[in-house]
PDB file of N, CA and C in Angstrom:
ATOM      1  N   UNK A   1     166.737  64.327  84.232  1.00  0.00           N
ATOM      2  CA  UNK A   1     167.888  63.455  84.425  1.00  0.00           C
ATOM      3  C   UNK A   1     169.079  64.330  84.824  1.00  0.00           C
ATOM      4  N   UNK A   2     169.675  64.332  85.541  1.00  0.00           N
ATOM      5  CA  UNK A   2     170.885  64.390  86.000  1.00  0.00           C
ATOM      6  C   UNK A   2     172.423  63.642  85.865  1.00  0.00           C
ATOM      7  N   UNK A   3     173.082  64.311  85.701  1.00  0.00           N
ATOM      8  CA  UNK A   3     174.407  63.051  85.703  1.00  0.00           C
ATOM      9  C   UNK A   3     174.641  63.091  86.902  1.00  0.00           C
ATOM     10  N   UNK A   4     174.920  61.422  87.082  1.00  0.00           N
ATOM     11  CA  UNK A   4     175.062  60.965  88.653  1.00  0.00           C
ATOM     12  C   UNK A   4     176.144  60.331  89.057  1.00  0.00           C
ATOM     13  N   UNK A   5     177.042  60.540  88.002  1.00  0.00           N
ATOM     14  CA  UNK A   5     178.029  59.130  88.113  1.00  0.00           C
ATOM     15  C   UNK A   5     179.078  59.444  86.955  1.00  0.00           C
ATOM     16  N   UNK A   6     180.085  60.207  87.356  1.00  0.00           N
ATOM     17  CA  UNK A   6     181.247  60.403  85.856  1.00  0.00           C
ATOM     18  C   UNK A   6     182.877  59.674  86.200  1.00  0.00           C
ATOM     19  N   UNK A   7     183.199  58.543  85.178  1.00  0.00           N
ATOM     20  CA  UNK A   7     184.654  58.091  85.506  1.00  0.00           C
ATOM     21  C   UNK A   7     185.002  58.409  84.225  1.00  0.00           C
ATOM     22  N   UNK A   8     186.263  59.393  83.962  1.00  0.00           N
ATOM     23  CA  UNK A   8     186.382  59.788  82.291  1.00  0.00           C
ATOM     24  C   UNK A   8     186.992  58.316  82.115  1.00  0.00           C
ATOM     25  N   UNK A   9     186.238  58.460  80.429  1.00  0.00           N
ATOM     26  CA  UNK A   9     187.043  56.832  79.428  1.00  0.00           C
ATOM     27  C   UNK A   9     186.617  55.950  80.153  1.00  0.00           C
ATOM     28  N   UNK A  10     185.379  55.635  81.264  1.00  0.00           N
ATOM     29  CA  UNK A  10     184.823  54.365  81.140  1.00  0.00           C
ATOM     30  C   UNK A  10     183.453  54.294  82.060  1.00  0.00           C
ATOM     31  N   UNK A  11     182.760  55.085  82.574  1.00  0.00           N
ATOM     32  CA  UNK A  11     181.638  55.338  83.255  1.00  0.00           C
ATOM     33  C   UNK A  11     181.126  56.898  82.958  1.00  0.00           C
ATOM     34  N   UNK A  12     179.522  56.732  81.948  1.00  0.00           N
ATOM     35  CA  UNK A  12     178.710  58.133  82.530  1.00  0.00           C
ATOM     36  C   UNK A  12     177.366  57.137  83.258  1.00  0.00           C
ATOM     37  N   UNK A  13     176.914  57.881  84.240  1.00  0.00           N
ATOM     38  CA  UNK A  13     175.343  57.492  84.773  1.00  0.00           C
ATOM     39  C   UNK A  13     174.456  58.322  85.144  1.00  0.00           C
ATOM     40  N   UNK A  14     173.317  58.891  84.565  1.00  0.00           N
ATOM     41  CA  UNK A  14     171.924  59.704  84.855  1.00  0.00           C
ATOM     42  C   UNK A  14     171.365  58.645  85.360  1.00  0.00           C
ATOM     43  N   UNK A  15     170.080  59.586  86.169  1.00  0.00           N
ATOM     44  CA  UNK A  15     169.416  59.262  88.018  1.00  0.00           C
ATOM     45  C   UNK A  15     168.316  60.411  87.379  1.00  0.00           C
ATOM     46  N   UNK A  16     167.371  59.890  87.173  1.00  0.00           N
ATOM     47  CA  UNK A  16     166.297  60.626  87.205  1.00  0.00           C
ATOM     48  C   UNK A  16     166.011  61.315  88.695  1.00  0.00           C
ATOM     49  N   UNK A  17     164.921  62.381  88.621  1.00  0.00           N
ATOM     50  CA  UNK A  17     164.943  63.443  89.678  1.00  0.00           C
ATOM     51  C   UNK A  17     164.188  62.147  91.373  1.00  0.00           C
ATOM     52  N   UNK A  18     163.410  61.794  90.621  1.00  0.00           N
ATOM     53  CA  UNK A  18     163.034  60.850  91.725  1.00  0.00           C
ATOM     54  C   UNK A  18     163.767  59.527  92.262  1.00  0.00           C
ATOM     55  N   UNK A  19     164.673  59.721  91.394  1.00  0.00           N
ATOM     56  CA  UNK A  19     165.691  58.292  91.703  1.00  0.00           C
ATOM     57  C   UNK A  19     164.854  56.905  90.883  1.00  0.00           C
ATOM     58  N   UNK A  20     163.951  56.630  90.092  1.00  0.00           N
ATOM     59  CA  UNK A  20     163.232  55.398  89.413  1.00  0.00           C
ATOM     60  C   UNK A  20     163.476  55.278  88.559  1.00  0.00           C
ATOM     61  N   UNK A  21     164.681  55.719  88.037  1.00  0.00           N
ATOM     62  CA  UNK A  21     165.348  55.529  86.384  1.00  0.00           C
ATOM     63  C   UNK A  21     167.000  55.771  86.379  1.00  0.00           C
ATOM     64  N   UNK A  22     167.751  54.670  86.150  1.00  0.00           N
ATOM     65  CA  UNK A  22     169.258  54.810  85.954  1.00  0.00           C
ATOM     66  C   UNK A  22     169.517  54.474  84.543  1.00  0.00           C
ATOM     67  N   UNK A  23     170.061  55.626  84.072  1.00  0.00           N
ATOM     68  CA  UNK A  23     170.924  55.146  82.777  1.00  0.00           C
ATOM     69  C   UNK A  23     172.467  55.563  82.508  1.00  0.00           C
ATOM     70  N   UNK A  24     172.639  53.870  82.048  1.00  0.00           N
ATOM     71  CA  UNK A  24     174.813  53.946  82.328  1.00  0.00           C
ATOM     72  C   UNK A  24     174.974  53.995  81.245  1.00  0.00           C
ATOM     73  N   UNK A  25     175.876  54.603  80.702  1.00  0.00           N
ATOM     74  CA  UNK A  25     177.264  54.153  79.569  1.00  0.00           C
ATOM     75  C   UNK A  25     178.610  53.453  80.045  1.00  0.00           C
ATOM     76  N   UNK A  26     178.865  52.246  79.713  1.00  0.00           N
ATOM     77  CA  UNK A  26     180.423  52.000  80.469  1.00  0.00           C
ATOM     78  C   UNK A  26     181.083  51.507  78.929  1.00  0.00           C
ATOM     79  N   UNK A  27     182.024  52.074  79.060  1.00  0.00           N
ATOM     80  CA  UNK A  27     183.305  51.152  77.554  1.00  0.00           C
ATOM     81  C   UNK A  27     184.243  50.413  78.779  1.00  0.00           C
ATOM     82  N   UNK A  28     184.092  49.477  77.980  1.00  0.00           N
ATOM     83  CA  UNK A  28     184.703  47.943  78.922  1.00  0.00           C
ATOM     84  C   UNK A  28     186.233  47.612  77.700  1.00  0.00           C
ATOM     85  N   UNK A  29     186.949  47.338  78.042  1.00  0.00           N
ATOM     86  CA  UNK A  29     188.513  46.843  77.163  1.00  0.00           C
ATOM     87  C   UNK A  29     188.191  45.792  77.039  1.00  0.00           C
ATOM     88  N   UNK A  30     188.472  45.105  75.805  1.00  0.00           N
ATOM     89  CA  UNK A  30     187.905  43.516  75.367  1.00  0.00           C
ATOM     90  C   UNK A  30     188.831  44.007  74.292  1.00  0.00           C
ATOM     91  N   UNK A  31     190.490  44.093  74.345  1.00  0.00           N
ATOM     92  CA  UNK A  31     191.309  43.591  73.483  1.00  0.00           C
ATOM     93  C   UNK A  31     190.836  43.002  72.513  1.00  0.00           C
ATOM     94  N   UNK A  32     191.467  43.507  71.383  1.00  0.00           N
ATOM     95  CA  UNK A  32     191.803  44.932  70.349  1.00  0.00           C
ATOM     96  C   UNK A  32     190.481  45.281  70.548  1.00  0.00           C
ATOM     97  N   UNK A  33     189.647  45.168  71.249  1.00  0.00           N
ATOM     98  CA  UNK A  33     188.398  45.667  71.129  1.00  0.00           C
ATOM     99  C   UNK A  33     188.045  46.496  72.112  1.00  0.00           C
ATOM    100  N   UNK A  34     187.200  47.434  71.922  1.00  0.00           N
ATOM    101  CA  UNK A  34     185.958  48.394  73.114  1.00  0.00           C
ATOM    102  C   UNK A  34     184.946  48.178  73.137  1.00  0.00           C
ATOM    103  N   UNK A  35     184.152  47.814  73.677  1.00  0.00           N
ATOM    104  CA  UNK A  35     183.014  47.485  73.865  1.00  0.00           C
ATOM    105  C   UNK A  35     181.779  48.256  74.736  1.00  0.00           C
ATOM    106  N   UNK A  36     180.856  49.625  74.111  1.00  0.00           N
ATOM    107  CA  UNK A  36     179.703  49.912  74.791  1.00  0.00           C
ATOM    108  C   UNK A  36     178.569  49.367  75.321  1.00  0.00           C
ATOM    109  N   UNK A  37     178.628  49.492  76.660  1.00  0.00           N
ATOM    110  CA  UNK A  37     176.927  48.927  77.323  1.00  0.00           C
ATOM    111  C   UNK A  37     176.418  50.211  77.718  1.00  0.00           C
ATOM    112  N   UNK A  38     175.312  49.390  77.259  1.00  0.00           N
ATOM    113  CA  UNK A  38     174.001  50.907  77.698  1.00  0.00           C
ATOM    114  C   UNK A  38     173.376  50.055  78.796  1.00  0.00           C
ATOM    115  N   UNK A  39     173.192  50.799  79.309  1.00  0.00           N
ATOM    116  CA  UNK A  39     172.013  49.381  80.970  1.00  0.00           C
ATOM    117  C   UNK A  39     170.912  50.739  81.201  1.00  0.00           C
ATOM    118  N   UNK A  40     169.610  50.502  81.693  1.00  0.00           N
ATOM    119  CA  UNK A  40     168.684  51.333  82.082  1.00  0.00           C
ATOM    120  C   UNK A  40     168.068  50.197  82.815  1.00  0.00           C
ATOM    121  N   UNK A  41     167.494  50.985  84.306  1.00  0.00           N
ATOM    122  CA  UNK A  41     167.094  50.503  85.393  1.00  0.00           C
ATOM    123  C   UNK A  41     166.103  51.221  85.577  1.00  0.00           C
ATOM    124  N   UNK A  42     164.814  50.342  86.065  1.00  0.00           N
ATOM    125  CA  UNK A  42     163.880  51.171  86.256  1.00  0.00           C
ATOM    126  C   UNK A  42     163.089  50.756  87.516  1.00  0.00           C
ATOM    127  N   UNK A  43     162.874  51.382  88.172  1.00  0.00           N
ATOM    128  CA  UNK A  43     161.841  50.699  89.454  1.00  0.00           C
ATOM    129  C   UNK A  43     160.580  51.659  89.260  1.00  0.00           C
ATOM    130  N   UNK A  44     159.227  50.649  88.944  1.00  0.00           N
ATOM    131  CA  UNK A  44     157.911  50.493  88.538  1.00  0.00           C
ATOM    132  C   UNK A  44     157.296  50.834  89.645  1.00  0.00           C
ATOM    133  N   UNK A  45     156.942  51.290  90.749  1.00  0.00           N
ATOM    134  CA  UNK A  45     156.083  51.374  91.611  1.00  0.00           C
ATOM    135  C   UNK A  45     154.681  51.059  91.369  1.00  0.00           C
ATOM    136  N   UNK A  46     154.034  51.208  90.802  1.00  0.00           N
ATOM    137  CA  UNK A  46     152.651  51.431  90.209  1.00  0.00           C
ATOM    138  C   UNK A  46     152.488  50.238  89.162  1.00  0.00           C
ATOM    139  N   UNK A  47     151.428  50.132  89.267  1.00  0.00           N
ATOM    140  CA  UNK A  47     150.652  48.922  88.371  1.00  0.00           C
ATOM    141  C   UNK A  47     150.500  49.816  87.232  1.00  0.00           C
ATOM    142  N   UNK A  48     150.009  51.114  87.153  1.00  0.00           N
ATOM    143  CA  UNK A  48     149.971  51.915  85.812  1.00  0.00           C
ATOM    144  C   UNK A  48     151.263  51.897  85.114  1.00  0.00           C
ATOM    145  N   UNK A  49     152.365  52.037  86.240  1.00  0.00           N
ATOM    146  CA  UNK A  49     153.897  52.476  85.726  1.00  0.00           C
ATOM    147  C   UNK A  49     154.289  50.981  85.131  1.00  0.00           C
ATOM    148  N   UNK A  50     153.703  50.126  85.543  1.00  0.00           N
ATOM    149  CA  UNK A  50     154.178  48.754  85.054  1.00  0.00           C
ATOM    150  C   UNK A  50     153.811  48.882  83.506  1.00  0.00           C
ATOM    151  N   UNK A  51     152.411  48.639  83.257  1.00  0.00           N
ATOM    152  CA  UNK A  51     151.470  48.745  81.913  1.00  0.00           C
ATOM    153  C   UNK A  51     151.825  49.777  81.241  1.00  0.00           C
ATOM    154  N   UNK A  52     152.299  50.972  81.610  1.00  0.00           N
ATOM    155  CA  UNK A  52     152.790  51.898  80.695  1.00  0.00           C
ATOM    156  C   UNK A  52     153.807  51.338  79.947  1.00  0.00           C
ATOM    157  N   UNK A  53     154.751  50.615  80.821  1.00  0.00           N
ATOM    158  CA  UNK A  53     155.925  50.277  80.013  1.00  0.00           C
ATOM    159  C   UNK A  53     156.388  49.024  79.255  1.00  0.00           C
ATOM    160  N   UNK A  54     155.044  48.526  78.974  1.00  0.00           N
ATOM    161  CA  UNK A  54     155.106  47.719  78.191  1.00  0.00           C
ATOM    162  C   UNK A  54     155.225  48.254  77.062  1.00  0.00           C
ATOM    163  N   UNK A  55     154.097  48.814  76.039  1.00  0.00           N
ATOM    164  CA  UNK A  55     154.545  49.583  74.976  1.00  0.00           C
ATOM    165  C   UNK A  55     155.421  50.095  74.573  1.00  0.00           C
ATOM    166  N   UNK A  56     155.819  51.001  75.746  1.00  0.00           N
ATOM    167  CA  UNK A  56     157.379  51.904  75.554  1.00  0.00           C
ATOM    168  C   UNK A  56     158.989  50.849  75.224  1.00  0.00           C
ATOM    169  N   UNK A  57     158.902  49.822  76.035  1.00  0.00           N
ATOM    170  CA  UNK A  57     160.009  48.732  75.613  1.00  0.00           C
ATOM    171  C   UNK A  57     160.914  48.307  74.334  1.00  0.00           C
ATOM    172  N   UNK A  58     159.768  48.225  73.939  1.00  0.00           N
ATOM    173  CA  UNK A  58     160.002  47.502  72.120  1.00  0.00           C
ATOM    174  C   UNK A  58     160.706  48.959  71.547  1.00  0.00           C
ATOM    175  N   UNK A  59     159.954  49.949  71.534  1.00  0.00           N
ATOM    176  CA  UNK A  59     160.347  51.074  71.101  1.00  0.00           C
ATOM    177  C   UNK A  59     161.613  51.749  71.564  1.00  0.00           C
ATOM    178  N   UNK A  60     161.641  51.827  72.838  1.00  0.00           N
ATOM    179  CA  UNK A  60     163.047  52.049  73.427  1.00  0.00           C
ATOM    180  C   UNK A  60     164.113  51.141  73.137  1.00  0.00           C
ATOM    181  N   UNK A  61     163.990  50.364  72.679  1.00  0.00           N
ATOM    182  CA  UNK A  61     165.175  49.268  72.467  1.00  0.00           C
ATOM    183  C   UNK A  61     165.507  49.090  71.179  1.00  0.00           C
ATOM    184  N   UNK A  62     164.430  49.593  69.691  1.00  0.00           N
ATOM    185  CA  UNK A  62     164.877  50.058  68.661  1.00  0.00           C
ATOM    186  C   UNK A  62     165.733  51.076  68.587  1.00  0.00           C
ATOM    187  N   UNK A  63     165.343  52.196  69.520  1.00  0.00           N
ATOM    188  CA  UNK A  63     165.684  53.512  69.203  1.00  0.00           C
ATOM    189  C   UNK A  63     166.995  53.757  70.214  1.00  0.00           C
ATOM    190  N   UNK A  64     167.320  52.845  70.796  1.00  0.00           N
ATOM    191  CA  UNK A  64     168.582  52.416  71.555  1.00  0.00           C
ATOM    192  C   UNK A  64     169.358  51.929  70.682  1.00  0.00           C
ATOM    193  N   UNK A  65     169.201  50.880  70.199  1.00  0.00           N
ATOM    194  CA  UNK A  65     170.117  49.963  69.210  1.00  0.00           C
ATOM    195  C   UNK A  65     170.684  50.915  68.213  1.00  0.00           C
ATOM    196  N   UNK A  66     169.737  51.930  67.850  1.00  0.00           N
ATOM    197  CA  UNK A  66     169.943  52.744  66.739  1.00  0.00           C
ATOM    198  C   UNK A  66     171.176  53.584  66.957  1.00  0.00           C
ATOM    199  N   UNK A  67     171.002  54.159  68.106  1.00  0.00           N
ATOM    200  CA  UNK A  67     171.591  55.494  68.934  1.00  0.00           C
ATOM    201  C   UNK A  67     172.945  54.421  68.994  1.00  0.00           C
ATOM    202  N   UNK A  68     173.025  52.978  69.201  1.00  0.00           N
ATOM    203  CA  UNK A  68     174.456  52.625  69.732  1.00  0.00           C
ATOM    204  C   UNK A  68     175.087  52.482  68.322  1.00  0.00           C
ATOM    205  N   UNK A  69     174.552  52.039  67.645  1.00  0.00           N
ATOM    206  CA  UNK A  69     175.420  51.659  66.170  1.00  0.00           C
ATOM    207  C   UNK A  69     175.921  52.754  65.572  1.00  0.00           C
ATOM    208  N   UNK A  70     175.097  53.947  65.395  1.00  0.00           N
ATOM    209  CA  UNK A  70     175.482  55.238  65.025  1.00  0.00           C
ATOM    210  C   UNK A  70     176.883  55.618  65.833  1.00  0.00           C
ATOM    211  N   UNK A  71     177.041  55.438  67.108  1.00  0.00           N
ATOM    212  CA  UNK A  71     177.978  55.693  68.003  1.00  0.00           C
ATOM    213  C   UNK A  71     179.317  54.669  67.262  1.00  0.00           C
ATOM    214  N   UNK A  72     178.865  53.342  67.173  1.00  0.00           N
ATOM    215  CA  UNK A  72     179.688  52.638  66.776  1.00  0.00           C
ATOM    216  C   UNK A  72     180.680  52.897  65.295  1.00  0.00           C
ATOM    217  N   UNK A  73     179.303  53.500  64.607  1.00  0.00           N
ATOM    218  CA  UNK A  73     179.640  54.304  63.411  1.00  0.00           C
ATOM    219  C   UNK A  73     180.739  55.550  63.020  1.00  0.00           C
ATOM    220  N   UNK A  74     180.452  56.165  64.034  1.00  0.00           N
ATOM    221  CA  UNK A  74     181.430  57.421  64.408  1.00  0.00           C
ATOM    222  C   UNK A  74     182.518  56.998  65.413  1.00  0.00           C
ATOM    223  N   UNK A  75     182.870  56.243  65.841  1.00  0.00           N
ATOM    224  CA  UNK A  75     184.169  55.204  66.914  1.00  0.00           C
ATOM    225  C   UNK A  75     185.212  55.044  65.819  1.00  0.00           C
ATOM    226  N   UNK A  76     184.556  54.292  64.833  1.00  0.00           N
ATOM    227  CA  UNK A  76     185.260  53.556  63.800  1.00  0.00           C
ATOM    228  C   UNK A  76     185.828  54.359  62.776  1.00  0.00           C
ATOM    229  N   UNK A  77     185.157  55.290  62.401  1.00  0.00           N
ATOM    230  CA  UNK A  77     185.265  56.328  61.619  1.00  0.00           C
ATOM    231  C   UNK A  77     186.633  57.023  61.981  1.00  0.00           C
ATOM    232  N   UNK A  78     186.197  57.702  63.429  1.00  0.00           N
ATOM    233  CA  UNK A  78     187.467  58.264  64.215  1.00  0.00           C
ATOM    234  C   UNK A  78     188.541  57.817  64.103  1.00  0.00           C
ATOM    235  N   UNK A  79     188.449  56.348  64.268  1.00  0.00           N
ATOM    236  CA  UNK A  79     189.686  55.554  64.390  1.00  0.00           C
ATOM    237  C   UNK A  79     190.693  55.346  63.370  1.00  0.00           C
ATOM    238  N   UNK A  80     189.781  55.375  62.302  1.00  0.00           N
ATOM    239  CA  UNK A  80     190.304  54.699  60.659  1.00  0.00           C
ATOM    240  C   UNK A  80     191.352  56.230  60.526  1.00  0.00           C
ATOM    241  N   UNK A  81     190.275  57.283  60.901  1.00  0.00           N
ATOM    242  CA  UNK A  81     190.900  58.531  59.956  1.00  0.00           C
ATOM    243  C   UNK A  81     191.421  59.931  60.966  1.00  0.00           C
ATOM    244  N   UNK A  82     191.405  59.709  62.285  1.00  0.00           N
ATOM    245  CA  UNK A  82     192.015  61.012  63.284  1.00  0.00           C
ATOM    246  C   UNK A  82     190.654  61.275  63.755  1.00  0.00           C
ATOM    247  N   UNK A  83     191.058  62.293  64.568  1.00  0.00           N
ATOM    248  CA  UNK A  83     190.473  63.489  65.145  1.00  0.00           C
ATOM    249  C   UNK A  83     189.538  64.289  64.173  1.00  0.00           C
ATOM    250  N   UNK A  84     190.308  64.245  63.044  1.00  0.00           N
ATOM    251  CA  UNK A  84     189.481  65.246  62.116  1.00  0.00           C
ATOM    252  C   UNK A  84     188.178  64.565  61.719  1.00  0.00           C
ATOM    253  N   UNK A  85     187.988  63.784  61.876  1.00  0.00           N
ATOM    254  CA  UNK A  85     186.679  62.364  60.793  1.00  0.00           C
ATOM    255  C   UNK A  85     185.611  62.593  62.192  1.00  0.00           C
ATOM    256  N   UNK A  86     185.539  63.764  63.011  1.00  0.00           N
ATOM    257  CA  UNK A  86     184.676  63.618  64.153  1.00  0.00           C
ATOM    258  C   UNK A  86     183.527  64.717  63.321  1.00  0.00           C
ATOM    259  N   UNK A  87     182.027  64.197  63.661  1.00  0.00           N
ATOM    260  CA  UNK A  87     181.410  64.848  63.111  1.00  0.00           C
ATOM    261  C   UNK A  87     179.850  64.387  63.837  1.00  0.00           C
ATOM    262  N   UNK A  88     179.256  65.321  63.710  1.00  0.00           N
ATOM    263  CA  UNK A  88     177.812  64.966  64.737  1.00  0.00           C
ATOM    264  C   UNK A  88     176.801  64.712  64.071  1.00  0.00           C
TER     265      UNK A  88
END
């Protein structure tokens, strides 16, 4: 993956090497609120590449959800208490 796409404070996007996989981050303003989207794009060529990714789905979208709340976790955190409340 590569980064393909940087707007600071509201666009990152990776481009896999073959170009068949996009994945965005955008924070969108939704007063008093911020709001993260994750989007992943994929173009399947293959009947294997199709059936592979069935399995992988369910799983990627746990382990997505996970990865965003944690994020959401540490946003809020930041917010409540400074700069200093940043922690990995």
């Amino acid at each position: 993956m590569r980064l393909e796409r940087v707007e600071p404070e509201r666009v990152l996007a990776w481009r896999s090497a073959d170009g068949n996989w996009v994945w965005t981050f955008i924070l969108l303003e939704d007063r008093p609120r911020t709001r993260l989207l994750s989007r992943n794009r994929f173009r399947l060529l293959t009947l294997g590449a199709r059936l592979g990714m069935l399995p992988m789905e369910p799983a990627s979208l746990v382990m997505e959800r996970k990865m965003l709340r944690g994020t959401k976790q540490r946003a809020e955190r930041l917010a409540t208490r400074g700069p200093s409340a940043i922690d990995v």
